[in-house]
N, C-alpha and C. Protein backbone atom coordinates (compact mmCIF):
# COMPACT_ATOMS: atom_id res chain seq x y z
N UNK A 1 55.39 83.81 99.91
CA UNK A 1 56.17 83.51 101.09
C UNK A 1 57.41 82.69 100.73
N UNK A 2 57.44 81.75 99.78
CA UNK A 2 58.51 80.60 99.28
C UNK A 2 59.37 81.60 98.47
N UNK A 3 58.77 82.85 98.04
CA UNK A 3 60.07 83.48 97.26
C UNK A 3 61.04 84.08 97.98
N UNK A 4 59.65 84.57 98.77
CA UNK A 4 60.98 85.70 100.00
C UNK A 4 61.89 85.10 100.78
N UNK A 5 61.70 83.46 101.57
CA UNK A 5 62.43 82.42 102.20
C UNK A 5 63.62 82.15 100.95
N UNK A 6 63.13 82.32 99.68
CA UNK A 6 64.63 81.83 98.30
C UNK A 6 65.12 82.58 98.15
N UNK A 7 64.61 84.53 98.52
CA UNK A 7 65.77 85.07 98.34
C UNK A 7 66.43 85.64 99.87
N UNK A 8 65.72 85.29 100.67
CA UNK A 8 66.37 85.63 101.76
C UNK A 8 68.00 84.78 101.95
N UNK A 9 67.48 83.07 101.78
CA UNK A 9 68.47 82.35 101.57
C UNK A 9 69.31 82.46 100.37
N UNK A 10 69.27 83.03 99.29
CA UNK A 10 70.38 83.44 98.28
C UNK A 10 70.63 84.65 98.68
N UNK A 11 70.63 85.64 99.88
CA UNK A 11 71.77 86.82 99.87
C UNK A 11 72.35 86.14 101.01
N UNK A 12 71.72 85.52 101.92
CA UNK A 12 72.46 84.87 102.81
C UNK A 12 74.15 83.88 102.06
N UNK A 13 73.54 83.24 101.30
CA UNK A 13 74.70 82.56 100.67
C UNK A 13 75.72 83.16 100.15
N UNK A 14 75.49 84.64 98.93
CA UNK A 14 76.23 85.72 98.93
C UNK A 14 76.53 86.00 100.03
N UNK A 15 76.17 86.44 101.11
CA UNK A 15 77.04 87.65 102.29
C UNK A 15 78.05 86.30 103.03
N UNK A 16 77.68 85.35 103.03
CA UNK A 16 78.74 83.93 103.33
C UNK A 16 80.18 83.75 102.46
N UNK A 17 79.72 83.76 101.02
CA UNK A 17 80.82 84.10 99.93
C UNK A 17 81.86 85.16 100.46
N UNK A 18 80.99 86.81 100.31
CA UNK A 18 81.80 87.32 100.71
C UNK A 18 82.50 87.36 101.53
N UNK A 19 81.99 87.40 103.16
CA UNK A 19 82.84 87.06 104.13
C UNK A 19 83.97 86.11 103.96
N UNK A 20 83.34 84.85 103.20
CA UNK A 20 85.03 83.87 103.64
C UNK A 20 86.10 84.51 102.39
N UNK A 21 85.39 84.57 101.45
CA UNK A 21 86.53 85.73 100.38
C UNK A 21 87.29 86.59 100.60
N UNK A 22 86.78 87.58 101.62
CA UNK A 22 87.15 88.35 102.47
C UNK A 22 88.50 88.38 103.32
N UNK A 23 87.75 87.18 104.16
CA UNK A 23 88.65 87.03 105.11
C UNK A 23 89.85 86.18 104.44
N UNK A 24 89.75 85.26 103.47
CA UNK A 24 90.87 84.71 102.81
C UNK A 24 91.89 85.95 102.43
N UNK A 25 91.30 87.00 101.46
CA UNK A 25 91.74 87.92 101.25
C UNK A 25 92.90 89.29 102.37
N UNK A 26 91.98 89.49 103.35
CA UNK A 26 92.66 89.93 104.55
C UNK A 26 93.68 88.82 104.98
N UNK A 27 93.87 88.13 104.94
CA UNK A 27 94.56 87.13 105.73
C UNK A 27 96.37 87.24 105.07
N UNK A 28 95.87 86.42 103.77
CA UNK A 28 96.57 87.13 102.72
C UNK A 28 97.73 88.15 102.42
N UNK A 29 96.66 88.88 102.79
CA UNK A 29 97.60 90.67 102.84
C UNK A 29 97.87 90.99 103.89
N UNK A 30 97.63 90.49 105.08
CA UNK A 30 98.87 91.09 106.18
C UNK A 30 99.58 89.90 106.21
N UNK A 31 99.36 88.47 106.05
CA UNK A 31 100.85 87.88 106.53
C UNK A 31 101.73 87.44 105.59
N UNK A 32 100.99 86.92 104.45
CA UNK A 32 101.55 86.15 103.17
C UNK A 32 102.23 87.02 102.04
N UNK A 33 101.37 87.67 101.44
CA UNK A 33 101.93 88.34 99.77
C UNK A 33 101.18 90.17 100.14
N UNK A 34 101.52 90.74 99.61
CA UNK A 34 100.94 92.03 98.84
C UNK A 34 101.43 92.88 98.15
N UNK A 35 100.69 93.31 97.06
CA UNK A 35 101.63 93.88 95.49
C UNK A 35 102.23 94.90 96.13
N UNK A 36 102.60 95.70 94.91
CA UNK A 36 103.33 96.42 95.05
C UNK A 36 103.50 96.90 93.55
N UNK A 37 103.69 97.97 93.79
CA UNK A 37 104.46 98.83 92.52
C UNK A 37 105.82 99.30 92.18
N UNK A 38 106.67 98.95 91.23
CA UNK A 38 107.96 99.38 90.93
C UNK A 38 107.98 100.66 90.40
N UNK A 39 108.33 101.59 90.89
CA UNK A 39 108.68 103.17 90.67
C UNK A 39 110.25 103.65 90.18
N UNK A 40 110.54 103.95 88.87
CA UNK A 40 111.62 104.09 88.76
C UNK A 40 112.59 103.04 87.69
N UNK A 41 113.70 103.46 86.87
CA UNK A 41 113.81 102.62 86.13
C UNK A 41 115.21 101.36 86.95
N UNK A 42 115.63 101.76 88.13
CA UNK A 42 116.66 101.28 88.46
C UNK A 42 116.59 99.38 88.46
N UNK A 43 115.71 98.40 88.48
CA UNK A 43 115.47 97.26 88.31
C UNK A 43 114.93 96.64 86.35
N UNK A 44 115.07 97.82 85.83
CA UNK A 44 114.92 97.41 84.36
C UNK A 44 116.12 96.26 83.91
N UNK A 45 116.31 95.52 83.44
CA UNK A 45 114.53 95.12 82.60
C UNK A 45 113.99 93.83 83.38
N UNK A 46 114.38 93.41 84.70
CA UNK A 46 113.72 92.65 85.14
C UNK A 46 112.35 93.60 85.40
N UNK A 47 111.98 94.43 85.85
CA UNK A 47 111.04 94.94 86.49
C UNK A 47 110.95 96.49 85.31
N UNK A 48 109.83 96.76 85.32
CA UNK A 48 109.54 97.89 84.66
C UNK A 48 108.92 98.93 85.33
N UNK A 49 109.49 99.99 85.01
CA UNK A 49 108.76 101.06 86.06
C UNK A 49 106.96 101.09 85.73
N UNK A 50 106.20 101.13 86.96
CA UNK A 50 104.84 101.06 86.52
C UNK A 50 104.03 99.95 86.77
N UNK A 51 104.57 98.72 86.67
CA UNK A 51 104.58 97.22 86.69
C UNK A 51 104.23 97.02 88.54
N UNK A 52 103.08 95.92 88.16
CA UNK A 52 103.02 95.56 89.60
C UNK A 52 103.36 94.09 89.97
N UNK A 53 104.08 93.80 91.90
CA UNK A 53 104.49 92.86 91.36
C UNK A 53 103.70 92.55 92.73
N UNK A 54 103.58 90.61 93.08
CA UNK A 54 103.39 90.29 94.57
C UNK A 54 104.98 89.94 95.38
N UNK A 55 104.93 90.39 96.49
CA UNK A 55 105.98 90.47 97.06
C UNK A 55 105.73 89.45 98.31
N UNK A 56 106.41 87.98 98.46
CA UNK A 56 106.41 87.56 99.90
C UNK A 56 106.76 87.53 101.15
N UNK A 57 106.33 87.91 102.08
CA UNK A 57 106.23 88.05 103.56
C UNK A 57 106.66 86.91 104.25
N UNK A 58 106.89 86.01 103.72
CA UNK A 58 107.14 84.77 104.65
C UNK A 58 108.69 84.10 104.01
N UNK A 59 109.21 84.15 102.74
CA UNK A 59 109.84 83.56 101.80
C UNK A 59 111.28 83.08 103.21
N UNK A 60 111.83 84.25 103.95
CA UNK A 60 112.53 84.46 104.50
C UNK A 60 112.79 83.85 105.35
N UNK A 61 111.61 83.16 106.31
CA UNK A 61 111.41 82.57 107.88
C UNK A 61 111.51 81.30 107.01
N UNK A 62 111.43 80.86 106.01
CA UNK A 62 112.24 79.56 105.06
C UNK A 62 113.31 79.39 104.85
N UNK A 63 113.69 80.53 104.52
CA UNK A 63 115.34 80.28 104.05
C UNK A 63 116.16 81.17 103.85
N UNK A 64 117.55 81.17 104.25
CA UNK A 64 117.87 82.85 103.99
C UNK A 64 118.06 83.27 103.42
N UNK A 65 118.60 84.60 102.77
CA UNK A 65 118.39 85.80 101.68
C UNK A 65 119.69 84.92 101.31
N UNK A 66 119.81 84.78 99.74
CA UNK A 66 120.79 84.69 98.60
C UNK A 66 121.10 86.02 98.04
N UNK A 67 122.24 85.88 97.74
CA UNK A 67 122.90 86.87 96.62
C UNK A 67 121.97 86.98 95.14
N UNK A 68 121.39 87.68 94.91
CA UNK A 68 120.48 87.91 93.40
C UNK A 68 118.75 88.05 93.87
N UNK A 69 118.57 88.06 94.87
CA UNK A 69 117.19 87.85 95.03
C UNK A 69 116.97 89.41 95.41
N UNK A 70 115.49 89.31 95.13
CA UNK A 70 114.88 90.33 94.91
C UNK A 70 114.18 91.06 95.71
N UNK A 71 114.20 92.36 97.09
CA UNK A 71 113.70 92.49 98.31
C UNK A 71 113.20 93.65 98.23
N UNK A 72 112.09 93.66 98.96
CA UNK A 72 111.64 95.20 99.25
C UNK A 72 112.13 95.72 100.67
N UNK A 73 112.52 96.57 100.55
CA UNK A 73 112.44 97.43 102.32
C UNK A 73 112.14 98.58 102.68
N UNK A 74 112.03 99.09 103.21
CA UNK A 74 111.47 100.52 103.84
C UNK A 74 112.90 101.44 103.74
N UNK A 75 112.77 102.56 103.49
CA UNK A 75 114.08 103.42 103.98
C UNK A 75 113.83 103.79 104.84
N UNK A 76 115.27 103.59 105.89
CA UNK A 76 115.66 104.02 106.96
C UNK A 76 115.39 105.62 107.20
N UNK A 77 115.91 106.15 106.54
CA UNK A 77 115.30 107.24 106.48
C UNK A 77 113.73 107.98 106.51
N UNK A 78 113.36 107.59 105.88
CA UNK A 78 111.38 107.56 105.66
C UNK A 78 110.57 106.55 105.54
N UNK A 79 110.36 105.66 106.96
CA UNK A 79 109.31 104.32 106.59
C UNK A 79 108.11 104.51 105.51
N UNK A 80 108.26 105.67 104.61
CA UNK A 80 106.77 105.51 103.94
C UNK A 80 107.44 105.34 102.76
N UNK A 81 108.39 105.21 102.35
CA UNK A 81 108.83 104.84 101.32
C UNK A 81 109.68 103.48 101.30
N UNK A 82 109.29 102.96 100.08
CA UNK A 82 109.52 101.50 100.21
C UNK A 82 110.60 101.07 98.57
N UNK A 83 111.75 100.60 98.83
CA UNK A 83 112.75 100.37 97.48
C UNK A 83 112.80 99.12 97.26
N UNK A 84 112.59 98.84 95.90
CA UNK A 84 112.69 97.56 95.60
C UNK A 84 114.38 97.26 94.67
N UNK A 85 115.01 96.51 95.35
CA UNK A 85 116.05 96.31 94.82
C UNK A 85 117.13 94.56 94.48
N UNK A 86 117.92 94.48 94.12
CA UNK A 86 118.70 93.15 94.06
C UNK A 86 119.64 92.85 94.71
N UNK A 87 119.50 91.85 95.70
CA UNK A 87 120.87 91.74 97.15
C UNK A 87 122.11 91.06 96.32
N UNK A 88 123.30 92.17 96.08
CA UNK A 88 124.40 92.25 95.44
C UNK A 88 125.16 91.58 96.52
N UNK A 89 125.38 91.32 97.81
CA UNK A 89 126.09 90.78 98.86
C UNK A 89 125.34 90.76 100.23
N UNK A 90 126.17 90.01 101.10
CA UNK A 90 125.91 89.33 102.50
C UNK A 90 126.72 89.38 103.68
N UNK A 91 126.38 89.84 104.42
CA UNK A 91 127.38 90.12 105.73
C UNK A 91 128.03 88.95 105.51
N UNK A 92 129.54 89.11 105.73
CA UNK A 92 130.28 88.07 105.68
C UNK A 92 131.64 87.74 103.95
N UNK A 93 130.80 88.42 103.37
CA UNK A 93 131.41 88.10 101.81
C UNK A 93 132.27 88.74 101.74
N UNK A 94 133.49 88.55 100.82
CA UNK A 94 134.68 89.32 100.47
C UNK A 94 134.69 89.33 99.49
């Protein structure tokens, strides 16, 4: 009886792990960071085609985009495709 109460309570403790792992994890990936893959050689040699990178979701609602930094976006054209590139200028620059 004392074994089955020790392992009942050690998967309990596992399925606890997982869940908050989990949910740290989910949390994570929709608001904060999620990788990504660079396709293509156009960001060499900062970035290598193949190479995965984390990309932040929030960096922005901090502070605004600089000249040299590094952004992903969707094309206008096809939201399922996503370009990773280097912001060469800024509304406003001459």
């Amino acid at each position: 009886m004392k074994i089955v109460k020790g392992l009942i309570e050690f998967v309990m403790e596992i399925l606890e792990t997982v869940v908050f792992v989990g949910s740290i994890f989910i949390v994570t990936y929709l608001f904060i960071m999620q990788p990504n893959q660079v396709k293509g050689a156009s960001m060499e040699p900062t970035f290598l085609s193949g190479e995965y990178i984390f990309t932040s979701k929030i960096t922005y609602k901090f502070r605004p985009m600089q000249k040299g930094d590094v952004v992903i976006f969707k094309s206008p054209k096809n939201p399922d495709i996503e370009y990773i590139k280097r912001v060469m200028g800024l509304p406003g620059d001459k």
